[in-house]
PDB file of N, CA and C in Angstrom:
ATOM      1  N   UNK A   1       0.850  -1.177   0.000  1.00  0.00           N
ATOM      2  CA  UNK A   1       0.000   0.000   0.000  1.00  0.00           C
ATOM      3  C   UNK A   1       0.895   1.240   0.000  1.00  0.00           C
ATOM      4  N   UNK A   2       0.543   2.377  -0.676  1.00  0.00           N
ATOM      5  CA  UNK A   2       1.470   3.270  -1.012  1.00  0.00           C
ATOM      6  C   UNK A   2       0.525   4.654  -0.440  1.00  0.00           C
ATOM      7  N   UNK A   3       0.938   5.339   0.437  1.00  0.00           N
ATOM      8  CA  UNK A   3       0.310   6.204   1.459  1.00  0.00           C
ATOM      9  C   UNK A   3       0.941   7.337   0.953  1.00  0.00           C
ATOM     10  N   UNK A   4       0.245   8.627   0.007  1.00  0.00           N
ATOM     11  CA  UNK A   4       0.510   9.276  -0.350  1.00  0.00           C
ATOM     12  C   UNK A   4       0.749  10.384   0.670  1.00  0.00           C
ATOM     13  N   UNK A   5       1.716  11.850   1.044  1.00  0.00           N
ATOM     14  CA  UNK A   5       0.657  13.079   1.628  1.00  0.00           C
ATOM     15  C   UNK A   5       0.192  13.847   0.905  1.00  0.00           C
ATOM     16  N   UNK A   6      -0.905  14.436   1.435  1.00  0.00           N
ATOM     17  CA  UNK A   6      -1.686  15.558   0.916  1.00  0.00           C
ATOM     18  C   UNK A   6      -0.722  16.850   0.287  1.00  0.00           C
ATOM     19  N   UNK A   7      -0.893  16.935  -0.780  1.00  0.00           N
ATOM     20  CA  UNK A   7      -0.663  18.403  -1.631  1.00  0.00           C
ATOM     21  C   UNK A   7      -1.193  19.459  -0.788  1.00  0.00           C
ATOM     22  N   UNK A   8      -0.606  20.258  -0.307  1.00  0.00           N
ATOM     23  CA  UNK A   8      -0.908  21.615   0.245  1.00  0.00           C
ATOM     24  C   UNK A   8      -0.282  22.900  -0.292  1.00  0.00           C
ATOM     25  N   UNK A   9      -0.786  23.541  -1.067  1.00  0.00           N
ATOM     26  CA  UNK A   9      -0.051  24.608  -2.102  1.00  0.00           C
ATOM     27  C   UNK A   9      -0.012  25.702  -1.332  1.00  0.00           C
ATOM     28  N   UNK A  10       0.494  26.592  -1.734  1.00  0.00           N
ATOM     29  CA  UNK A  10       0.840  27.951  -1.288  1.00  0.00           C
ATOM     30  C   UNK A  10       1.152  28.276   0.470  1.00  0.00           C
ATOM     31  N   UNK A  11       1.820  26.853   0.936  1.00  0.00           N
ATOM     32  CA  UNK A  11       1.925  26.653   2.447  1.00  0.00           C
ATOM     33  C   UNK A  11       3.494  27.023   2.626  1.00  0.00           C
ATOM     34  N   UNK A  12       4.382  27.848   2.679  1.00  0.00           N
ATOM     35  CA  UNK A  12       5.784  27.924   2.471  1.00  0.00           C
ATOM     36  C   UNK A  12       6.343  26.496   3.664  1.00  0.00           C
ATOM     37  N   UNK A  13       7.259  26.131   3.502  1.00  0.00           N
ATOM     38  CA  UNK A  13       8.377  25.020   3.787  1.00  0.00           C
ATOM     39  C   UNK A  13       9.020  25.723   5.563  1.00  0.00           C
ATOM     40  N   UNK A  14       8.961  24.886   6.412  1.00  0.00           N
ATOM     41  CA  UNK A  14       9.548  25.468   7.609  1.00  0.00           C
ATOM     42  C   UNK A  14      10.984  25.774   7.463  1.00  0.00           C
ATOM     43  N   UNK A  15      11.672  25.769   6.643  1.00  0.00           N
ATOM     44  CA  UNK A  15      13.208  26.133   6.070  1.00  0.00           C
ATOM     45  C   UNK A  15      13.118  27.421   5.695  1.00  0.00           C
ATOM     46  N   UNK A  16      11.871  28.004   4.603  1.00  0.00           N
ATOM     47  CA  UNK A  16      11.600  29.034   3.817  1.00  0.00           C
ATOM     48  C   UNK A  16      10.936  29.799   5.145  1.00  0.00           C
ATOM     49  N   UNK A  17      10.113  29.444   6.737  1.00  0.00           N
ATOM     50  CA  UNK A  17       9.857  30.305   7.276  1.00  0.00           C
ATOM     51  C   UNK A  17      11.261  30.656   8.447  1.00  0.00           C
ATOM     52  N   UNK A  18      11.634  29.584   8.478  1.00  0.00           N
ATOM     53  CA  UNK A  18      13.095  29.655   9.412  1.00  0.00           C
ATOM     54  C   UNK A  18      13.951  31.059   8.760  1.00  0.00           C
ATOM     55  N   UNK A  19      13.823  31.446   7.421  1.00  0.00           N
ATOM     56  CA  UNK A  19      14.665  32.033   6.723  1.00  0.00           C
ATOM     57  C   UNK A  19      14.180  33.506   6.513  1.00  0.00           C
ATOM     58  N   UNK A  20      12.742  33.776   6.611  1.00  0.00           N
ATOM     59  CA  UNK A  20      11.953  34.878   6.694  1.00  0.00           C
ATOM     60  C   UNK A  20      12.015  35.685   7.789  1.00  0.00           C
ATOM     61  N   UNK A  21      12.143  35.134   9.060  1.00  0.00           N
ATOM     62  CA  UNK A  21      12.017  34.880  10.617  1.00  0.00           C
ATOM     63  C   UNK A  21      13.326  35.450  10.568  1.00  0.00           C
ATOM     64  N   UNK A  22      14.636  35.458  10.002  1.00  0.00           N
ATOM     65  CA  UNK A  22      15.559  35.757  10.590  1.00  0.00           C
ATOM     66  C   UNK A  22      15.796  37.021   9.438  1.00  0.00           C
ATOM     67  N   UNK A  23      15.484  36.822   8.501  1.00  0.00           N
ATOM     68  CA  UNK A  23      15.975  38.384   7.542  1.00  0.00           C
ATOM     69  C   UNK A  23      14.967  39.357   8.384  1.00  0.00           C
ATOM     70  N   UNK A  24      13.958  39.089   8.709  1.00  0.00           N
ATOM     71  CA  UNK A  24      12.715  39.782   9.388  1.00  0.00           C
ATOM     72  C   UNK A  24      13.447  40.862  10.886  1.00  0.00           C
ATOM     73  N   UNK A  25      14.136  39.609  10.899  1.00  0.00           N
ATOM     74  CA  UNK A  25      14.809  40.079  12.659  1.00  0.00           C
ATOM     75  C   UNK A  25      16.014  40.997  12.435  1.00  0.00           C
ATOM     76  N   UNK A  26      16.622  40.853  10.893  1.00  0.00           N
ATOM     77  CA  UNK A  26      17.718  41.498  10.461  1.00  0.00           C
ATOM     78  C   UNK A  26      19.127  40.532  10.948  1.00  0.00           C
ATOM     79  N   UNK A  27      19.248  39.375  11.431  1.00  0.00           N
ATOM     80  CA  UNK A  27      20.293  38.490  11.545  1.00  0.00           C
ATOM     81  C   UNK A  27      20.648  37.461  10.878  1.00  0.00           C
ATOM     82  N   UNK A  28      21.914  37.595  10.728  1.00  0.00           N
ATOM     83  CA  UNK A  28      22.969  36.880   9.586  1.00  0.00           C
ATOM     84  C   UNK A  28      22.393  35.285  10.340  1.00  0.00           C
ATOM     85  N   UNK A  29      22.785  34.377   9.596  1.00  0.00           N
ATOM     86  CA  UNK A  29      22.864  33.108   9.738  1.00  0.00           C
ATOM     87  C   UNK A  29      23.831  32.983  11.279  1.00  0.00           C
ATOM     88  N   UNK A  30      24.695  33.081  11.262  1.00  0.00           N
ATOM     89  CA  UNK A  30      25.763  33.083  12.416  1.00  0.00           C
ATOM     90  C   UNK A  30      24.979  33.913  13.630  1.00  0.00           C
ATOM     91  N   UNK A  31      24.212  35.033  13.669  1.00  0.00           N
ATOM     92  CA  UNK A  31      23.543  35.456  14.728  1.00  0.00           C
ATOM     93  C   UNK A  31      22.421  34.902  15.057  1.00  0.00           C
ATOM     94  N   UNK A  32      21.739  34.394  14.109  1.00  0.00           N
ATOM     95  CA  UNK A  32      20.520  33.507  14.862  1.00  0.00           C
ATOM     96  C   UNK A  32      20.687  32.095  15.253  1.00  0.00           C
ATOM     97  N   UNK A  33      21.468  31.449  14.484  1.00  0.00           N
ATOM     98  CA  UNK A  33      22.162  30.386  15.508  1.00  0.00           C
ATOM     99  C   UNK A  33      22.678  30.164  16.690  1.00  0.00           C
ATOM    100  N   UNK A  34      23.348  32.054  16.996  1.00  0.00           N
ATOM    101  CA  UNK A  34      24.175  31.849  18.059  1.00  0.00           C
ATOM    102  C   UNK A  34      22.861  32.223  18.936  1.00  0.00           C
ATOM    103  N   UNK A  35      21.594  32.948  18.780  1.00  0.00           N
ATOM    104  CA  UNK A  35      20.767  33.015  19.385  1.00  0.00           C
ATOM    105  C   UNK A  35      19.819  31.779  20.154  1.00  0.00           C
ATOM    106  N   UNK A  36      19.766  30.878  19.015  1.00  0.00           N
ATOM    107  CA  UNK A  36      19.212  29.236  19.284  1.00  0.00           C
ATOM    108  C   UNK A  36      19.908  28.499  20.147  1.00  0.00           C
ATOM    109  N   UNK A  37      21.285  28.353  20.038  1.00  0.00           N
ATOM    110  CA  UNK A  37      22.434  27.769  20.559  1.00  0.00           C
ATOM    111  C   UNK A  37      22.773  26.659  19.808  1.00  0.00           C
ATOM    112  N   UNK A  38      22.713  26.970  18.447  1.00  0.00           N
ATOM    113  CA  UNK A  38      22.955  25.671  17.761  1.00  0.00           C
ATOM    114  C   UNK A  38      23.704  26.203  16.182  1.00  0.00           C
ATOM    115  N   UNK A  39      24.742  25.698  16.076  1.00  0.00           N
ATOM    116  CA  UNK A  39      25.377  26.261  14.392  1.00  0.00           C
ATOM    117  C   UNK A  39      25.227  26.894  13.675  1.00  0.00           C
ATOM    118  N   UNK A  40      26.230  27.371  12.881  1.00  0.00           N
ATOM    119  CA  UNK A  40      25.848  28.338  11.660  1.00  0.00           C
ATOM    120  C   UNK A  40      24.892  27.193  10.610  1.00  0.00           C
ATOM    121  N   UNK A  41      25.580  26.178  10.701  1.00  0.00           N
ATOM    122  CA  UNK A  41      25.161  25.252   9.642  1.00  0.00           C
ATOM    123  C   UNK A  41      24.177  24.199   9.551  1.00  0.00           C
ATOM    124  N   UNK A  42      23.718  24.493  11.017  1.00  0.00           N
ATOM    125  CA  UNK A  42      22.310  23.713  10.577  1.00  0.00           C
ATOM    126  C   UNK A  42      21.338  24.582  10.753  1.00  0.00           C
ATOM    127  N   UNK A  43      21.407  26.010  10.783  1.00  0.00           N
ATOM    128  CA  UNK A  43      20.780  26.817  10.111  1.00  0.00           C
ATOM    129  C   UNK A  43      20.756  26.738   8.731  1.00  0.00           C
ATOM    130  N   UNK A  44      21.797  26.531   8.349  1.00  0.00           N
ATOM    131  CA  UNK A  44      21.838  26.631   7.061  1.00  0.00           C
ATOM    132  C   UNK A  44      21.178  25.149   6.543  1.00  0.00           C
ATOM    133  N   UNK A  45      21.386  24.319   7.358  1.00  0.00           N
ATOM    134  CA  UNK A  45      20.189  23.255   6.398  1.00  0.00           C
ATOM    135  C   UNK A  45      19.201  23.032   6.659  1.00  0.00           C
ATOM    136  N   UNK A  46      18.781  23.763   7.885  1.00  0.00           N
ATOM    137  CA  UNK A  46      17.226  23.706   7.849  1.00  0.00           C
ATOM    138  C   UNK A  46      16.748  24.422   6.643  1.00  0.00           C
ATOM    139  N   UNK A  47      17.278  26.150   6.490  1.00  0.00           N
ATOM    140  CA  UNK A  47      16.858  26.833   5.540  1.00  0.00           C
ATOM    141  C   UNK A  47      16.941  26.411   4.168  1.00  0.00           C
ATOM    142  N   UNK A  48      18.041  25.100   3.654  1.00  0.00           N
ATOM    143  CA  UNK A  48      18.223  24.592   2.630  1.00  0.00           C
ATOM    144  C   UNK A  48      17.759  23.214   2.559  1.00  0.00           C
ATOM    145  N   UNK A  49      16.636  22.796   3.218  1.00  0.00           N
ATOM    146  CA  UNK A  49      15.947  21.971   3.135  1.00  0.00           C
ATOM    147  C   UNK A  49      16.740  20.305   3.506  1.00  0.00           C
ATOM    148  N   UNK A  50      17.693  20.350   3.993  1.00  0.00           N
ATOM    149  CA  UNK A  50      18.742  19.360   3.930  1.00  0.00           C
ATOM    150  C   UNK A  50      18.521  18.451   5.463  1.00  0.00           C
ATOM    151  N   UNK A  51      17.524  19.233   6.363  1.00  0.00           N
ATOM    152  CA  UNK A  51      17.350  18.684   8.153  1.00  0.00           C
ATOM    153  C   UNK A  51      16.116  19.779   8.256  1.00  0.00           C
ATOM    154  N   UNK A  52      15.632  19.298   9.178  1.00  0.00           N
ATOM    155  CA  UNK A  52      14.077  19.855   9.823  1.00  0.00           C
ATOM    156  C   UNK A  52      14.307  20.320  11.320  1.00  0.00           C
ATOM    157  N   UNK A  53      14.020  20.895  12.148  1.00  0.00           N
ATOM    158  CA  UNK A  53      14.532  21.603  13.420  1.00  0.00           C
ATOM    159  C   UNK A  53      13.765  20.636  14.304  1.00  0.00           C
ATOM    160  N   UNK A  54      14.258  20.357  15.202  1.00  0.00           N
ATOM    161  CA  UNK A  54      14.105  19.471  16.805  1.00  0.00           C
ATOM    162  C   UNK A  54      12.815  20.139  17.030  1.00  0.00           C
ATOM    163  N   UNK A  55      11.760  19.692  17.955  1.00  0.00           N
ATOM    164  CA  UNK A  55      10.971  19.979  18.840  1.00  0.00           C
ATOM    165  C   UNK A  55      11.433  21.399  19.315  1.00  0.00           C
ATOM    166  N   UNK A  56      12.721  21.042  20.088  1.00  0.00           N
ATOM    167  CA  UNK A  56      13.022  21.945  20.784  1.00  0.00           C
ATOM    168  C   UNK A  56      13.485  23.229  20.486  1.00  0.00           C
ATOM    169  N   UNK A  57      14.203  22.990  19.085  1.00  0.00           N
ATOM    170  CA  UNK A  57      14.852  24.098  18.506  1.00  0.00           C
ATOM    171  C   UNK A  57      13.431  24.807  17.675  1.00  0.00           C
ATOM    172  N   UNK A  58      12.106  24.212  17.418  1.00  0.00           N
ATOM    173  CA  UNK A  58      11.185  25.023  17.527  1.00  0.00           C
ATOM    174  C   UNK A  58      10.976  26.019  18.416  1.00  0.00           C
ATOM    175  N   UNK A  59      10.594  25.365  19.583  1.00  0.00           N
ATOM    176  CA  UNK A  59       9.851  26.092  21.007  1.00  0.00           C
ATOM    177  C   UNK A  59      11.190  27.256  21.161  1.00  0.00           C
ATOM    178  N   UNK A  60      12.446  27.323  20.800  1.00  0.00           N
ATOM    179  CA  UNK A  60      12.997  28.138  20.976  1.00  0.00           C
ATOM    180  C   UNK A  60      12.592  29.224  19.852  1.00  0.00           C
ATOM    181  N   UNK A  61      12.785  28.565  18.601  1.00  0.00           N
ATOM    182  CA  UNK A  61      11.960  29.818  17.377  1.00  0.00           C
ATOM    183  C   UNK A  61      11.049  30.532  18.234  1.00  0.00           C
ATOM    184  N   UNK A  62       9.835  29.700  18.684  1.00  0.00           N
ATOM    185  CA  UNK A  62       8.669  30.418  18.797  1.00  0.00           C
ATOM    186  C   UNK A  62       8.742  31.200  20.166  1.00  0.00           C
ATOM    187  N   UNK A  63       9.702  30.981  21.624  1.00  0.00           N
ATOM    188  CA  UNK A  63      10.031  32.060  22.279  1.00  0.00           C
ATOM    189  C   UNK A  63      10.945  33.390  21.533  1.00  0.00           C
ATOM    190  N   UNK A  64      11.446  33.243  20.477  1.00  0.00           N
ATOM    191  CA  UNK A  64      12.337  34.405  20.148  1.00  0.00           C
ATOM    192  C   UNK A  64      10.982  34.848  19.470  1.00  0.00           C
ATOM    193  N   UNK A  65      10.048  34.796  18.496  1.00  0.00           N
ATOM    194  CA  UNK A  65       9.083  35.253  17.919  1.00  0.00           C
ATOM    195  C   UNK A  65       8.289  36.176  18.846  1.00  0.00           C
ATOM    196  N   UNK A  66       8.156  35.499  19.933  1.00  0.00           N
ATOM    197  CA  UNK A  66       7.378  36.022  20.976  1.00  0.00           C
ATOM    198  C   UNK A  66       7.741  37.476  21.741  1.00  0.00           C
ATOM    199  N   UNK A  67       8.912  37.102  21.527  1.00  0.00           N
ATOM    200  CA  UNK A  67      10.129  38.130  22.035  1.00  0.00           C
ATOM    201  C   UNK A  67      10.242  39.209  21.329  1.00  0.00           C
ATOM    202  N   UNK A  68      10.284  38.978  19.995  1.00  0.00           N
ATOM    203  CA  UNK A  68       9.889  39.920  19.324  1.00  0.00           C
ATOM    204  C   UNK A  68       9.219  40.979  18.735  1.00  0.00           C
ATOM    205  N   UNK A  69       7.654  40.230  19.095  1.00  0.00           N
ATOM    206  CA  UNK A  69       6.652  40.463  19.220  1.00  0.00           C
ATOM    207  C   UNK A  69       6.014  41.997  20.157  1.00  0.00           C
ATOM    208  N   UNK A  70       6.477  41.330  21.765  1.00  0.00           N
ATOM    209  CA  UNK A  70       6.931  42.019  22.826  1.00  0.00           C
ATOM    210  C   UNK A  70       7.672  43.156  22.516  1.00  0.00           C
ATOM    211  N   UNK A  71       8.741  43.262  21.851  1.00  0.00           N
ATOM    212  CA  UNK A  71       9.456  44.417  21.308  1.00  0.00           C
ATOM    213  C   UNK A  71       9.054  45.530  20.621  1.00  0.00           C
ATOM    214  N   UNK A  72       8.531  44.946  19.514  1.00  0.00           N
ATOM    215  CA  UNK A  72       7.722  45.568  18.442  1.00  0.00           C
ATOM    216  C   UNK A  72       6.440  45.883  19.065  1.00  0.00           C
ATOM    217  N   UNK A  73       5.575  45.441  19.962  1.00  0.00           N
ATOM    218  CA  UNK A  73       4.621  45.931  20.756  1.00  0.00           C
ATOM    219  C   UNK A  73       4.994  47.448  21.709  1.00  0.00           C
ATOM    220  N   UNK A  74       5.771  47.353  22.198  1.00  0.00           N
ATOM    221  CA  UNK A  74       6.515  48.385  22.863  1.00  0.00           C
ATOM    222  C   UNK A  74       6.908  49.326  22.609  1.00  0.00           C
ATOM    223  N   UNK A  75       7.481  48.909  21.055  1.00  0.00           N
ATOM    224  CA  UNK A  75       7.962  49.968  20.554  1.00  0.00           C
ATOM    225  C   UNK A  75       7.561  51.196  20.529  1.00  0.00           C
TER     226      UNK A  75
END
């Protein structure tokens, strides 16, 4: 049996939002890694589709988002 997934169009790739998220924030590859606590280079392959981010290295995205958020609220 061959278990297709669903086609979902115009949904961007968590690599392509990993990569939005940080030009957004204005930081180089090397600064948002060092922000995560995790490499220049698996930034760079999440954003190049090459590895997918941990659980954890999500929940950290989504506290810096938050953080940001907070900022830009303030502003």
């Amino acid at each position: 049996m061959n278990i297709k997934k669903p086609l979902v169009r115009n949904q961007p790739e968590v690599g392509q939002l990993i990569r939005r998220l940080r030009l957004v924030a204005g930081l180089t590859q090397e600064q948002f890694a060092a922000s995560l606590g995790v490499t220049y280079s698996t930034i760079n392959r999440w954003e190049n589709k090459r590895s997918q981010p941990s659980p954890l290295a999500i929940e950290k995205i989504e506290r810096m988002l938050k953080a940001m958020d907070e900022q830009f609220y303030y502003f």
